[in-house]
N, C-alpha and C. Protein backbone atom coordinates (compact mmCIF):
# COMPACT_ATOMS: atom_id res chain seq x y z
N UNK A 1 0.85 -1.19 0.00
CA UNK A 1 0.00 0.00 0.00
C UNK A 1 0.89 1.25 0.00
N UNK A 2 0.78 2.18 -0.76
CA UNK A 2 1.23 3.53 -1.10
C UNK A 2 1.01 4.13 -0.30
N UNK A 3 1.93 5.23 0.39
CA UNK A 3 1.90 5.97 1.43
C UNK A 3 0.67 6.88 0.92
N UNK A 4 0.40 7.19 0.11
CA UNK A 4 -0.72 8.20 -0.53
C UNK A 4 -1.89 7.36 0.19
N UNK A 5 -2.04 5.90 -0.25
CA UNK A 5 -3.45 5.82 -0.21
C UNK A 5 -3.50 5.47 1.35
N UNK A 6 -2.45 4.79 1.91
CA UNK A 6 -2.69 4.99 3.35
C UNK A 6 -3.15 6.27 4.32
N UNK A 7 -2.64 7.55 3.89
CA UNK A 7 -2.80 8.41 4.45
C UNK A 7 -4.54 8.70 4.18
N UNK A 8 -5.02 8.65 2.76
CA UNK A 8 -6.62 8.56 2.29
C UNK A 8 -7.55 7.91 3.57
N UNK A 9 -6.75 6.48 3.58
CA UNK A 9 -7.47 5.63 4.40
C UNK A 9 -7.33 5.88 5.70
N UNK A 10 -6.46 6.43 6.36
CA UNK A 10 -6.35 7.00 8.02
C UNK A 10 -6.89 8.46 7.93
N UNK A 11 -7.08 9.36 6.68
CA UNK A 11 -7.87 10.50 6.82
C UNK A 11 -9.28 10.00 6.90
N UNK A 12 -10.08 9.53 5.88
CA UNK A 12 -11.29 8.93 5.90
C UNK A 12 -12.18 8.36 7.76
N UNK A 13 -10.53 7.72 7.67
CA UNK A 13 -11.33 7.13 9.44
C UNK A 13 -11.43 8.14 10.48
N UNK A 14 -10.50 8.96 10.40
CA UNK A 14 -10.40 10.46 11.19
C UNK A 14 -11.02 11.18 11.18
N UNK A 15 -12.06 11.39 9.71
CA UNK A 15 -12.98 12.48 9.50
C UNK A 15 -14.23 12.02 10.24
N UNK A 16 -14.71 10.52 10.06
CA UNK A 16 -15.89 10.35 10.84
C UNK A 16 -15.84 10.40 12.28
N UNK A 17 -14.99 9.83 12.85
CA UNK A 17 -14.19 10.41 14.61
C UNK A 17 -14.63 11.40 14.60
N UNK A 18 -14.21 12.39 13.37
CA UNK A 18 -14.41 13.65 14.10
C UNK A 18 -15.72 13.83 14.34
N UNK A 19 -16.68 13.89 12.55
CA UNK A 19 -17.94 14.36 13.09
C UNK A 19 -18.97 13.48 13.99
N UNK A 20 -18.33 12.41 14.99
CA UNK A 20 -18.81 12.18 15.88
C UNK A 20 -19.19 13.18 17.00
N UNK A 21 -18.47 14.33 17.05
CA UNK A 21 -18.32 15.02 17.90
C UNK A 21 -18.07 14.71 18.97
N UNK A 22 -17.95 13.65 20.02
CA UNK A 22 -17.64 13.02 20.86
C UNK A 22 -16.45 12.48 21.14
N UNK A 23 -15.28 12.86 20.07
CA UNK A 23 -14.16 11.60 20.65
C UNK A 23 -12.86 12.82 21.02
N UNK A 24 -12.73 12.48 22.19
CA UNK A 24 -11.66 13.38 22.54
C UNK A 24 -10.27 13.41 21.89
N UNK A 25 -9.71 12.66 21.23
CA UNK A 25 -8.16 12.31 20.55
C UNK A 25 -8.61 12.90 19.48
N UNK A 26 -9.71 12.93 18.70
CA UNK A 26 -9.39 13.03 17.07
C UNK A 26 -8.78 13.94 16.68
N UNK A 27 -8.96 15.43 17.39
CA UNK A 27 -8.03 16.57 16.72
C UNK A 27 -6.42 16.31 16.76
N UNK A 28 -6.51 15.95 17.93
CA UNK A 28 -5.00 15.65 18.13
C UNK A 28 -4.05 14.55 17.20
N UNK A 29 -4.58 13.85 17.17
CA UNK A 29 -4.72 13.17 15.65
C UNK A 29 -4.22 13.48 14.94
N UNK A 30 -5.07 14.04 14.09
CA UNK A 30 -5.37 14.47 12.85
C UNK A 30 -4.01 15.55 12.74
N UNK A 31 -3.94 16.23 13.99
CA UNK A 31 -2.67 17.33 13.41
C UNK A 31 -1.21 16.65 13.62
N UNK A 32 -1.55 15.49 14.36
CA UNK A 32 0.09 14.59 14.38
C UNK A 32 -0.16 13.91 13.37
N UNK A 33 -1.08 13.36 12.58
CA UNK A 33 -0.70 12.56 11.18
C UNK A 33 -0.18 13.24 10.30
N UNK A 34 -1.03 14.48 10.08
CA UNK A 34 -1.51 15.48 8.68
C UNK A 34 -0.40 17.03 8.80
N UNK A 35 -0.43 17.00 10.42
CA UNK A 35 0.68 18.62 9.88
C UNK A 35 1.86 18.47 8.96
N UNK A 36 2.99 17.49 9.42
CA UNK A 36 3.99 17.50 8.55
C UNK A 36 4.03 17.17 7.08
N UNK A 37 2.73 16.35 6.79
CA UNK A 37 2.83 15.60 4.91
C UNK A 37 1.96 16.58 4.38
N UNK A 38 1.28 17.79 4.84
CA UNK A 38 0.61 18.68 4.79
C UNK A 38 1.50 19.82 4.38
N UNK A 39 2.77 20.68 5.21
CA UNK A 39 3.45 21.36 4.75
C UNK A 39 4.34 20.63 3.83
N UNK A 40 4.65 19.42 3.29
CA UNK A 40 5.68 19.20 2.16
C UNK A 40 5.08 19.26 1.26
N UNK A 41 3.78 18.71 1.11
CA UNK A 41 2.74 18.91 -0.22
C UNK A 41 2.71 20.10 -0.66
N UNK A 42 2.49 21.30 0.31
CA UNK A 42 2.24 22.73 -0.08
C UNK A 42 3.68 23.01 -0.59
N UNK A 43 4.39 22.67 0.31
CA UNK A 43 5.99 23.51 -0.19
C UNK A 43 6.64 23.13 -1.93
N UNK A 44 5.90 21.62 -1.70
CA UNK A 44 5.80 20.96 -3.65
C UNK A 44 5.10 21.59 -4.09
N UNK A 45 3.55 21.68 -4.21
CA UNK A 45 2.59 23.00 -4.74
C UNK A 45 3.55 24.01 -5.26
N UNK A 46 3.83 24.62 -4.09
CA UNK A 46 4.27 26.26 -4.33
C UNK A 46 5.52 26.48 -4.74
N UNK A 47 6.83 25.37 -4.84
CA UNK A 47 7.60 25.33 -4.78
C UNK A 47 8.19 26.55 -6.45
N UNK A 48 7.91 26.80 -7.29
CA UNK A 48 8.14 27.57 -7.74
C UNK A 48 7.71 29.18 -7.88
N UNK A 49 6.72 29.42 -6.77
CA UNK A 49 6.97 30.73 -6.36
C UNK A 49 7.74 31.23 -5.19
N UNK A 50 8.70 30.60 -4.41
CA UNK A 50 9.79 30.38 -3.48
C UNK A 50 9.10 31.48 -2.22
N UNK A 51 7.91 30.41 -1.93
CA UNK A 51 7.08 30.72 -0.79
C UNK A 51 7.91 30.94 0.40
N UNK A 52 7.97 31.39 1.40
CA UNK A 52 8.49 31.66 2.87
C UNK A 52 7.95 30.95 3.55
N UNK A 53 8.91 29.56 4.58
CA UNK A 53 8.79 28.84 5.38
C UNK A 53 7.15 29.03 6.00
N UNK A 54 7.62 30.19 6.54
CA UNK A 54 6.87 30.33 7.81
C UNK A 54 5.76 30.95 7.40
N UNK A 55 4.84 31.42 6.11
CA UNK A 55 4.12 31.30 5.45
C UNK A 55 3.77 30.09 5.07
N UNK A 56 3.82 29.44 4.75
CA UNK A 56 3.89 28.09 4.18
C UNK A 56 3.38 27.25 5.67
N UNK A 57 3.92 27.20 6.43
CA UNK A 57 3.21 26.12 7.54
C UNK A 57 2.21 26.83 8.28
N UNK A 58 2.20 28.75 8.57
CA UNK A 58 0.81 29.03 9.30
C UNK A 58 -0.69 28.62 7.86
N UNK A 59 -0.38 28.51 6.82
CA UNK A 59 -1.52 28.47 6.03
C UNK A 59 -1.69 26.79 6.57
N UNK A 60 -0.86 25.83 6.73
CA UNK A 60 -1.17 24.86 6.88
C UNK A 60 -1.88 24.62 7.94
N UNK A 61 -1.52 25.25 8.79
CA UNK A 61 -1.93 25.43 10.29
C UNK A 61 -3.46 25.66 10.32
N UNK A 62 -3.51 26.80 9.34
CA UNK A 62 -4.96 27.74 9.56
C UNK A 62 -5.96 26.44 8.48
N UNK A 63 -5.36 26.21 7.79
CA UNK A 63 -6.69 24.95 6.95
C UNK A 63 -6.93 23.86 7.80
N UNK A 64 -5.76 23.51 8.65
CA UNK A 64 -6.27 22.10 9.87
C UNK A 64 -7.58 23.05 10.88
N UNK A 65 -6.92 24.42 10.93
CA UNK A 65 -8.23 24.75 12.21
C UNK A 65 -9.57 24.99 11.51
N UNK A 66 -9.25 25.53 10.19
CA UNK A 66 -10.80 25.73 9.86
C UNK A 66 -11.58 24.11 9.59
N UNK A 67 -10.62 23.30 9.65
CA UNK A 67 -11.38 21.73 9.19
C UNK A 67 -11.65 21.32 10.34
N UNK A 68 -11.06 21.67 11.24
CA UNK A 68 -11.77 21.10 12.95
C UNK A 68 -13.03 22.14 13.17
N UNK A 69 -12.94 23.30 12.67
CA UNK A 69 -14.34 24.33 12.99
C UNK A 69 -15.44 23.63 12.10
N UNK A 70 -15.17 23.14 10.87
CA UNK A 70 -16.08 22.89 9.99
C UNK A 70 -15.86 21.93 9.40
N UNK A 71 -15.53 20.67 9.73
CA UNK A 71 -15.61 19.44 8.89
C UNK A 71 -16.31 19.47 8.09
N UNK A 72 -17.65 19.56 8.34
CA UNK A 72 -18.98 19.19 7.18
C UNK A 72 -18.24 19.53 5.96
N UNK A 73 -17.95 20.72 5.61
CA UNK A 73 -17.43 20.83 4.65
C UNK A 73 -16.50 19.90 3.60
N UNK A 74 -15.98 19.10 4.38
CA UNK A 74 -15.18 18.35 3.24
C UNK A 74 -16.06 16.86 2.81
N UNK A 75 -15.74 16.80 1.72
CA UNK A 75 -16.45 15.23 0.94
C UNK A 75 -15.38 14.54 0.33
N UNK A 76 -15.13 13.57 1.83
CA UNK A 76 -14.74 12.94 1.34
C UNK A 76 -14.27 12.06 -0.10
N UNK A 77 -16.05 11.71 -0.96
CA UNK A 77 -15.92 11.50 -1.70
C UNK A 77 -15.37 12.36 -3.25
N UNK A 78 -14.52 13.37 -3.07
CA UNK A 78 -13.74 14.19 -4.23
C UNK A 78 -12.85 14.06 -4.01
N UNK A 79 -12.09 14.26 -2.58
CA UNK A 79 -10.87 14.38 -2.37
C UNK A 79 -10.52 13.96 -1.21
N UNK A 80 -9.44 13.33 -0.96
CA UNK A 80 -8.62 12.43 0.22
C UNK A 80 -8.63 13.75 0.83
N UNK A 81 -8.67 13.58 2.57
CA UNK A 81 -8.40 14.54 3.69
C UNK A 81 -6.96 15.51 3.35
N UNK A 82 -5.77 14.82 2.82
CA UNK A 82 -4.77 15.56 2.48
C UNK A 82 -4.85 16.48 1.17
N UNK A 83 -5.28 16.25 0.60
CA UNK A 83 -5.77 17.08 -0.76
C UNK A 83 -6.28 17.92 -0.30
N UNK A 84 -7.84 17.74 0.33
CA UNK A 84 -8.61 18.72 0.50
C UNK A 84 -8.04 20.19 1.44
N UNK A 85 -6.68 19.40 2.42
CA UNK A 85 -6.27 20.46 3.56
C UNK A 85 -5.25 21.18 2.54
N UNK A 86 -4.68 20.52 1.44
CA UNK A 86 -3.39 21.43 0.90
C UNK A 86 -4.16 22.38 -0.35
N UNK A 87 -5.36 22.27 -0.70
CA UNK A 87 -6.17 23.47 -1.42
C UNK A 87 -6.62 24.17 -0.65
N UNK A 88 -6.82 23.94 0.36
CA UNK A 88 -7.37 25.46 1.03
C UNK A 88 -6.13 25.92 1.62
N UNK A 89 -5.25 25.08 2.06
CA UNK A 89 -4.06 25.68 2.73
C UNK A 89 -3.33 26.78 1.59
N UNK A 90 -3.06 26.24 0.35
CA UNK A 90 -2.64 27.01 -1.27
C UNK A 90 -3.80 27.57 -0.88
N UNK A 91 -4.81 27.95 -1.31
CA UNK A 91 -5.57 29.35 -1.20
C UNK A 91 -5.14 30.48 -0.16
N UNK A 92 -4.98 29.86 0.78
CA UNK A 92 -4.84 31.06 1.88
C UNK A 92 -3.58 31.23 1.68
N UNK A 93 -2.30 30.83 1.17
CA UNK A 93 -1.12 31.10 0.88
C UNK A 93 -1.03 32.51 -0.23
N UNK A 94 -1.85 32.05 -1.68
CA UNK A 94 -2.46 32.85 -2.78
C UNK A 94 -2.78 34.21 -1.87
N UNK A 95 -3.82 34.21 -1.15
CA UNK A 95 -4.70 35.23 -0.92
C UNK A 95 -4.13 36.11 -0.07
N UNK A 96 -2.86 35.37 0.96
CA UNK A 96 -1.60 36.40 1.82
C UNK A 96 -1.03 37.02 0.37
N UNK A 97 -0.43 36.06 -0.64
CA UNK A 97 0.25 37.23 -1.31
C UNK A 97 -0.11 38.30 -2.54
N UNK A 98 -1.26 37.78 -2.90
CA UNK A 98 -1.84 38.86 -3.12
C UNK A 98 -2.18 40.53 -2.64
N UNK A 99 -2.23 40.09 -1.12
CA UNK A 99 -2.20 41.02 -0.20
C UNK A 99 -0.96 42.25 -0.24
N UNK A 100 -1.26 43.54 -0.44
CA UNK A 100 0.28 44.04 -0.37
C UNK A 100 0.72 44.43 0.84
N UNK A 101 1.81 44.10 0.94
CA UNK A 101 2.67 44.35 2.15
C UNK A 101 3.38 45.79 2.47
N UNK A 102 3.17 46.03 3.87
CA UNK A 102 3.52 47.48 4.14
C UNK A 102 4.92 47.50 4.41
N UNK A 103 5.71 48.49 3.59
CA UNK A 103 7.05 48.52 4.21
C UNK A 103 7.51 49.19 4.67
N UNK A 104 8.62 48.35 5.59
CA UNK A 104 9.18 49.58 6.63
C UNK A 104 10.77 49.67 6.56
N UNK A 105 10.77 50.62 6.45
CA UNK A 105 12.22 51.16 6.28
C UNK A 105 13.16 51.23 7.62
N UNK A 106 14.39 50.06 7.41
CA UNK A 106 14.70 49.10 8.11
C UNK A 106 16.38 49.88 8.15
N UNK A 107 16.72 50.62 9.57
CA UNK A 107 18.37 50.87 10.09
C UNK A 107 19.16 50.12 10.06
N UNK A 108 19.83 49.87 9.24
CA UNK A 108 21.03 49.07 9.05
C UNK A 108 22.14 48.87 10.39
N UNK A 109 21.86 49.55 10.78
CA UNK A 109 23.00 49.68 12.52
C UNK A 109 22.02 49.01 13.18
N UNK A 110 21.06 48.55 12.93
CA UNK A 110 19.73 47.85 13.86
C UNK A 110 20.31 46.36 13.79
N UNK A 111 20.37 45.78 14.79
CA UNK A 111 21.31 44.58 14.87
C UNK A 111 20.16 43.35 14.62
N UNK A 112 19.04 43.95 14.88
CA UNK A 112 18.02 43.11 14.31
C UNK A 112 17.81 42.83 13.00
N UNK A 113 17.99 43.72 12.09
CA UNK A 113 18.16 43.68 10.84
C UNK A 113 19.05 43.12 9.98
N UNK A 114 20.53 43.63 10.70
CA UNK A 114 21.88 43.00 10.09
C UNK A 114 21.70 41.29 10.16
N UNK A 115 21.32 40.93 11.69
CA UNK A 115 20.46 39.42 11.42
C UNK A 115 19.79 39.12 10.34
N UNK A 116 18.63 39.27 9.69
CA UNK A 116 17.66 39.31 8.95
C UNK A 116 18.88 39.50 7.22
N UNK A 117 19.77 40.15 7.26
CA UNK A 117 20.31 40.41 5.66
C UNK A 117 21.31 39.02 6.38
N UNK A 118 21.69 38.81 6.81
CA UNK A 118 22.69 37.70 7.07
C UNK A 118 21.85 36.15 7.01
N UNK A 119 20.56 36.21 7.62
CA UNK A 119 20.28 34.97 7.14
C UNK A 119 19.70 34.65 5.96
N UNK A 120 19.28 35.86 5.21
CA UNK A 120 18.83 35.57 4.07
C UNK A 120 19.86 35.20 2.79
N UNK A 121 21.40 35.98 3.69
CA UNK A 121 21.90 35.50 2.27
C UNK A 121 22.70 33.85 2.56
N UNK A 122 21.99 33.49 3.73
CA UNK A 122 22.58 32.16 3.71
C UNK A 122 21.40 30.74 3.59
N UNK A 123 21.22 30.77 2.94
CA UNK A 123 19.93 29.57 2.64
C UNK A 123 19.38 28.75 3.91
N UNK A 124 20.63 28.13 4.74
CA UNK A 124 20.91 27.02 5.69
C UNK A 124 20.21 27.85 6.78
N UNK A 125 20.83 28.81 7.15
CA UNK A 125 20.24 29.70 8.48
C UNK A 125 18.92 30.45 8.02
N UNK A 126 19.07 30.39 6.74
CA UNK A 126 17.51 31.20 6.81
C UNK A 126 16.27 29.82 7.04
N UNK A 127 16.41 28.46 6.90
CA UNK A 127 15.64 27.69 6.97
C UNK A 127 16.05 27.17 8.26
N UNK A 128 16.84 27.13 9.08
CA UNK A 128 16.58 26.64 10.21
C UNK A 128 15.56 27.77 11.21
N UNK A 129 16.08 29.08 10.89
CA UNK A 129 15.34 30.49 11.03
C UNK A 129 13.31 30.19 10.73
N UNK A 130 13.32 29.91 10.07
CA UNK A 130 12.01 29.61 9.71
C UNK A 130 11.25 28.14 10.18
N UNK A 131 12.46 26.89 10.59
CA UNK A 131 11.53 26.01 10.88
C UNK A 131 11.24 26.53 12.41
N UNK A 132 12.43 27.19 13.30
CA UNK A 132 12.19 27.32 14.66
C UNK A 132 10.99 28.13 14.94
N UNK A 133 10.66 29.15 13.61
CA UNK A 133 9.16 30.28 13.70
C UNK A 133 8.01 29.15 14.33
N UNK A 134 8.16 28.80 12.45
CA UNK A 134 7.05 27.50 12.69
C UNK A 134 6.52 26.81 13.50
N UNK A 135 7.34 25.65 14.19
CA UNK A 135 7.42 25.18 15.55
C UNK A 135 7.81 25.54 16.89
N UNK A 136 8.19 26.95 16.37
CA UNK A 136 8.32 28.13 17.71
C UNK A 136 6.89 28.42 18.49
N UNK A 137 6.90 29.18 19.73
CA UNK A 137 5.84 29.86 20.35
C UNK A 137 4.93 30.90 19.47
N UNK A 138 4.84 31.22 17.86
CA UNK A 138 4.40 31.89 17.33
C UNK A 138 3.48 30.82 16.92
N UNK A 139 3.26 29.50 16.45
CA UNK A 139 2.62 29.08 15.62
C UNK A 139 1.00 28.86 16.68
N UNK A 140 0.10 29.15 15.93
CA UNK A 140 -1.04 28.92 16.46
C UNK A 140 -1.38 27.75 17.17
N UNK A 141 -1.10 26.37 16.85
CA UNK A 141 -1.49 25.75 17.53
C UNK A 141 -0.56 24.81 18.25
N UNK A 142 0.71 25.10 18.41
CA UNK A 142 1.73 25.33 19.19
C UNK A 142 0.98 26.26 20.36
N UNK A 143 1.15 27.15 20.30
CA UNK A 143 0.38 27.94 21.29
C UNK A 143 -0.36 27.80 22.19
N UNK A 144 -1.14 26.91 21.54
CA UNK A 144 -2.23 26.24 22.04
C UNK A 144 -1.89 24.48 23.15
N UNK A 145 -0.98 24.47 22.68
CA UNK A 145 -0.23 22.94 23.14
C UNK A 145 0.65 23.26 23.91
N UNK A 146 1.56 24.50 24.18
CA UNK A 146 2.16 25.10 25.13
C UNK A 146 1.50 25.48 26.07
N UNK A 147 0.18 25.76 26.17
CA UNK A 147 -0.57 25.63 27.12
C UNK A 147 -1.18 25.05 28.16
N UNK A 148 -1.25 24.07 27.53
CA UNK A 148 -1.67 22.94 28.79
C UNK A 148 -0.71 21.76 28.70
N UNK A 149 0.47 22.02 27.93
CA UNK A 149 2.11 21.35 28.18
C UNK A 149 3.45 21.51 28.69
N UNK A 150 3.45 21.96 29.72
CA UNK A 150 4.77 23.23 30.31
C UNK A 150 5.93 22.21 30.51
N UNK A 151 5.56 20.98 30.41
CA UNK A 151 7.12 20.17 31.23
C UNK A 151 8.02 19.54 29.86
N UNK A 152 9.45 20.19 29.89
CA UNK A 152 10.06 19.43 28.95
C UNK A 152 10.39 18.45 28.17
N UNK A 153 10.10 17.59 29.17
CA UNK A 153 9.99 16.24 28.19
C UNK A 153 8.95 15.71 27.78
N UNK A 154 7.66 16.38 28.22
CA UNK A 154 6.40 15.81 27.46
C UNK A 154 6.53 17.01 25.84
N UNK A 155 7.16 18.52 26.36
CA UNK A 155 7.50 18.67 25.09
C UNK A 155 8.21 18.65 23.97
N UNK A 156 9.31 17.41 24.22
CA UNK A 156 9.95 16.95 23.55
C UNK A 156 9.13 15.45 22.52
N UNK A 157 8.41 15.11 23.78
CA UNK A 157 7.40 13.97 22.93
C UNK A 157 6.60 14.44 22.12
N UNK A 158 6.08 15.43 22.18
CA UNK A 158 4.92 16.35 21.28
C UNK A 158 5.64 16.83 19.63
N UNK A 159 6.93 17.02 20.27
CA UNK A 159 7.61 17.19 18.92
C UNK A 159 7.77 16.04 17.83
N UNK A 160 8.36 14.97 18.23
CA UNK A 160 8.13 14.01 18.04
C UNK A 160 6.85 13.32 17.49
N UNK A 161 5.78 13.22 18.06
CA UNK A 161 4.71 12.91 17.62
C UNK A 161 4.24 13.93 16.31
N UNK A 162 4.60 14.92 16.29
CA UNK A 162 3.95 15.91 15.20
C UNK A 162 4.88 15.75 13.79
N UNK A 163 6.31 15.46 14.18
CA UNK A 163 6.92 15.26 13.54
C UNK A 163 6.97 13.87 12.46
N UNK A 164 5.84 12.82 13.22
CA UNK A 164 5.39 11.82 12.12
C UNK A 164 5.97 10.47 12.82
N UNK A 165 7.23 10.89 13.79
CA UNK A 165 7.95 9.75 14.39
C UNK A 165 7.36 8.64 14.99
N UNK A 166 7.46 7.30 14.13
CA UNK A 166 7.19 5.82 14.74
C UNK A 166 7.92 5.25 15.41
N UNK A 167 8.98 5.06 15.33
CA UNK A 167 9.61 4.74 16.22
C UNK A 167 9.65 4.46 17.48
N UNK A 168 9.57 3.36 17.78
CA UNK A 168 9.16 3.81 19.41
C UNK A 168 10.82 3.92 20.71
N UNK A 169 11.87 3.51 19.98
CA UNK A 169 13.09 4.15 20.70
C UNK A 169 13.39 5.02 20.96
N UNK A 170 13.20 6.31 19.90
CA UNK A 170 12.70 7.41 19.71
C UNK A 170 12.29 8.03 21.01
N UNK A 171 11.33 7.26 21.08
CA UNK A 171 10.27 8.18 22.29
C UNK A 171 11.30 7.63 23.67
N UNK A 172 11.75 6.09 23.76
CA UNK A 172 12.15 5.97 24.80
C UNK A 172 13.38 6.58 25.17
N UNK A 173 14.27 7.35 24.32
CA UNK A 173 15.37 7.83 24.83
C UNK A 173 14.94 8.98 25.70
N UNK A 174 14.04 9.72 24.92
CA UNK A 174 13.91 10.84 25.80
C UNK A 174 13.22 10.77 27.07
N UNK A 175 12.65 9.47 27.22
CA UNK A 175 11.93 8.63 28.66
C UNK A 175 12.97 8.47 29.20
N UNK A 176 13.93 8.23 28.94
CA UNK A 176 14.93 7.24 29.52
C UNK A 176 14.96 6.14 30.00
N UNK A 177 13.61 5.26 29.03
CA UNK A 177 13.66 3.99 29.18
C UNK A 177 13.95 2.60 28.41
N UNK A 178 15.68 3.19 27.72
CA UNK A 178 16.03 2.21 27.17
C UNK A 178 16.52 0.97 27.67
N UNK A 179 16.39 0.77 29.05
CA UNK A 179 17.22 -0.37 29.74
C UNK A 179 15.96 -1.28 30.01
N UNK A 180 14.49 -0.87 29.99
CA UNK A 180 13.72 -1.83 29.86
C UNK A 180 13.29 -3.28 28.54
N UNK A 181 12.06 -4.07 28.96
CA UNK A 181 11.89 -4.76 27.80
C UNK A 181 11.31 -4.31 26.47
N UNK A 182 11.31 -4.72 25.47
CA UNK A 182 10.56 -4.02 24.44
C UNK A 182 9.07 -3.72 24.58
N UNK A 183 8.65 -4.70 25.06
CA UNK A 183 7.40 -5.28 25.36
C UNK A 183 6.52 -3.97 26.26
N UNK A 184 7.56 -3.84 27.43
CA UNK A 184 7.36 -2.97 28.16
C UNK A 184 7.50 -1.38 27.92
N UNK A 185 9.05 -0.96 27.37
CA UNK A 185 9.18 -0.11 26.70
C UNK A 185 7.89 0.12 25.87
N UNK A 186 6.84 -0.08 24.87
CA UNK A 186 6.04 0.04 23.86
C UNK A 186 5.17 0.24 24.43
N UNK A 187 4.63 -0.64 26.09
CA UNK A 187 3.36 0.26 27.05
C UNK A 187 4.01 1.67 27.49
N UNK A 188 4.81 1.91 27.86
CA UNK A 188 5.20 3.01 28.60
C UNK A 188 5.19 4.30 27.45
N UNK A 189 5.28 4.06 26.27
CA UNK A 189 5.51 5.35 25.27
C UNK A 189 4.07 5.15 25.10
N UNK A 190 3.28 3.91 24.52
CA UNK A 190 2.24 4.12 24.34
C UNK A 190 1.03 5.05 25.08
N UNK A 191 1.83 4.64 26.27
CA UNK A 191 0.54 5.24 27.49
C UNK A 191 0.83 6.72 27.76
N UNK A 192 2.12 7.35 27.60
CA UNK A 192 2.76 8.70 27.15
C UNK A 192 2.18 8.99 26.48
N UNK A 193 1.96 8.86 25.22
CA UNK A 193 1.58 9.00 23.85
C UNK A 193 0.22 9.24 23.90
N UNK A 194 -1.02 8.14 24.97
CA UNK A 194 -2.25 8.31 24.77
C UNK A 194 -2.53 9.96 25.74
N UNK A 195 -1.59 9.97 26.68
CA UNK A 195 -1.92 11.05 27.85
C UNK A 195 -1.94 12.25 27.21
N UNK A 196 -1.17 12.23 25.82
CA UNK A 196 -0.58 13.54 25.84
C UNK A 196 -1.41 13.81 24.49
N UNK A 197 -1.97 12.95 23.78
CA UNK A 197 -3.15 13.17 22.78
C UNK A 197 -4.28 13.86 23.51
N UNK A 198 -4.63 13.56 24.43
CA UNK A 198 -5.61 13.54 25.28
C UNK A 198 -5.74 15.52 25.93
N UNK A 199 -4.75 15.38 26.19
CA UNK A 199 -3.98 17.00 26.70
C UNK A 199 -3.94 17.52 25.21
N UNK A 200 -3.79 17.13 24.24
CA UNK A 200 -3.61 18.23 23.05
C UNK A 200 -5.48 18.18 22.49
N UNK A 201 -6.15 17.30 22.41
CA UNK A 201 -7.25 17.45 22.00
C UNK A 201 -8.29 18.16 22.95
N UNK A 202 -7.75 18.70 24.09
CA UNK A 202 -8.03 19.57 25.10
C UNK A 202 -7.96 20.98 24.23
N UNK A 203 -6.63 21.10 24.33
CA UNK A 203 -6.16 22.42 23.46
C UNK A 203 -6.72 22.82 22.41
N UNK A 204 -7.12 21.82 21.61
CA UNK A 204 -8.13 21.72 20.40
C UNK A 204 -9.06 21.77 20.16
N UNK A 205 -9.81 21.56 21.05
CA UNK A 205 -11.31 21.41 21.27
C UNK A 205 -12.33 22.31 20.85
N UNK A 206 -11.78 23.54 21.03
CA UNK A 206 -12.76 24.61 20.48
C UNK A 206 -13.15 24.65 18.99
N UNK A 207 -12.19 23.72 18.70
CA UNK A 207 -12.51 23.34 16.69
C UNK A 207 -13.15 22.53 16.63
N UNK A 208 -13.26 21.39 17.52
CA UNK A 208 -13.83 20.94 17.47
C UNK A 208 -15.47 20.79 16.93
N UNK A 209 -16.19 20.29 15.98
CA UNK A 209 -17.65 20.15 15.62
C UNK A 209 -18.64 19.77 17.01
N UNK A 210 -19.34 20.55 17.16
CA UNK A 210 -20.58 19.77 18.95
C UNK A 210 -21.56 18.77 17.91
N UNK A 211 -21.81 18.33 19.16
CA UNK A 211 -22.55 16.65 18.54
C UNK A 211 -23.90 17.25 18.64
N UNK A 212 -24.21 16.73 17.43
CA UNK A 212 -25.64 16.81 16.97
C UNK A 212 -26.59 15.87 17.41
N UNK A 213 -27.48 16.51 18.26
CA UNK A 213 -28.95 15.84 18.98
C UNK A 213 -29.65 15.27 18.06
């Protein structure tokens, strides 16, 4: 099975979760399956108008929240859950730059700035510059997960999980439970893993769809 159609088939099951309105994990979910194969799709999309990082993942960001406000909206039957999030995500990308931008005339002795011409003329720092935005305290629903996540190593697991990571060693290094059994090791991340879905679909919730009487 093709990573494409797998992802179809774990969006499909995710969308009805959701409009259950009842299941506490699904948002959380949905943004640890779908955020990361979500911004590479767009960054392929757009890739020849040499979109800005951190443009590029808040549009991604903002099409996962409007699909937790409004599921109904998508049909399934046209388009796989990932399709449907990377056209509206490309729209709202379109419709920022369309937008004209106000400029401000920027002091070169401003050490903030001399930053800003220095990472741009270096490719490497300007993209590590932009993934830290992204997954920085600016991103919306980061924000939102920094909230009811303050302890380091659960936010090191969160990274991890968003980041797509299966692995389950992965998770146990930063447990520090590589000296256990596998067996055991795989409850202990698992049960990490369910706590902290649980805590992010908290954070989420307000996108959540209410269940229909």
């Amino acid at each position: 099975m093709s990573e494409e159609t797998n992802l179809k088939n774990i969006g499909n099951a995710l969308h009805l979760r959701l409009l259950s309105g009842n299941d506490l994990l699904v948002t959380a979910e949905i943004a640890e399956k779908f955020l990361s194969p979500l911004i590479r799709a767009l960054r392929r999309r757009l890739n020849r108008l040499n979109t800005d990082e951190h443009l590029i993942a808040t549009a991604a960001e903002d099409a996962l929240l409007a699909y937790f406000k409004n599921p109904r909206k998508y049909d399934p039957s046209k388009l796989s859950l990932l399709k449907y999030l990377c056209m509206d995500a490309y729209w709202n990308v379109i419709d920022k730059l369309r937008k004209p931008e106000k400029t401000v005339e920027l002091d070169p002795s401003n050490p903030e700035h001399i930053a800003k011409e220095v990472s741009e003329d270096d490719p490497e720092a300007q993209l590590l510059e932009d993934e830290a935005m992204w997954l920085g305290e600016k991103s919306p629903i980061t924000q939102r997960m920094l909230a009811v996540i303050s302890d380091p190593t659960d936010r090191e697991l969160v990274r991890l999980m968003m980041d797509g990571e299966k692995e389950t060693e992965s998770y146990a290094q930063i447990l520090r439970i590589q000296a256990v059994s596998p067996e055991e090791k795989a409850t202990i991340v698992k049960r990490h893993k369910d706590r902290l879905k649980k805590k992010l679909s908290r954070a989420l919730k307000p996108w959540a769809p209410k269940k229909h009487e």
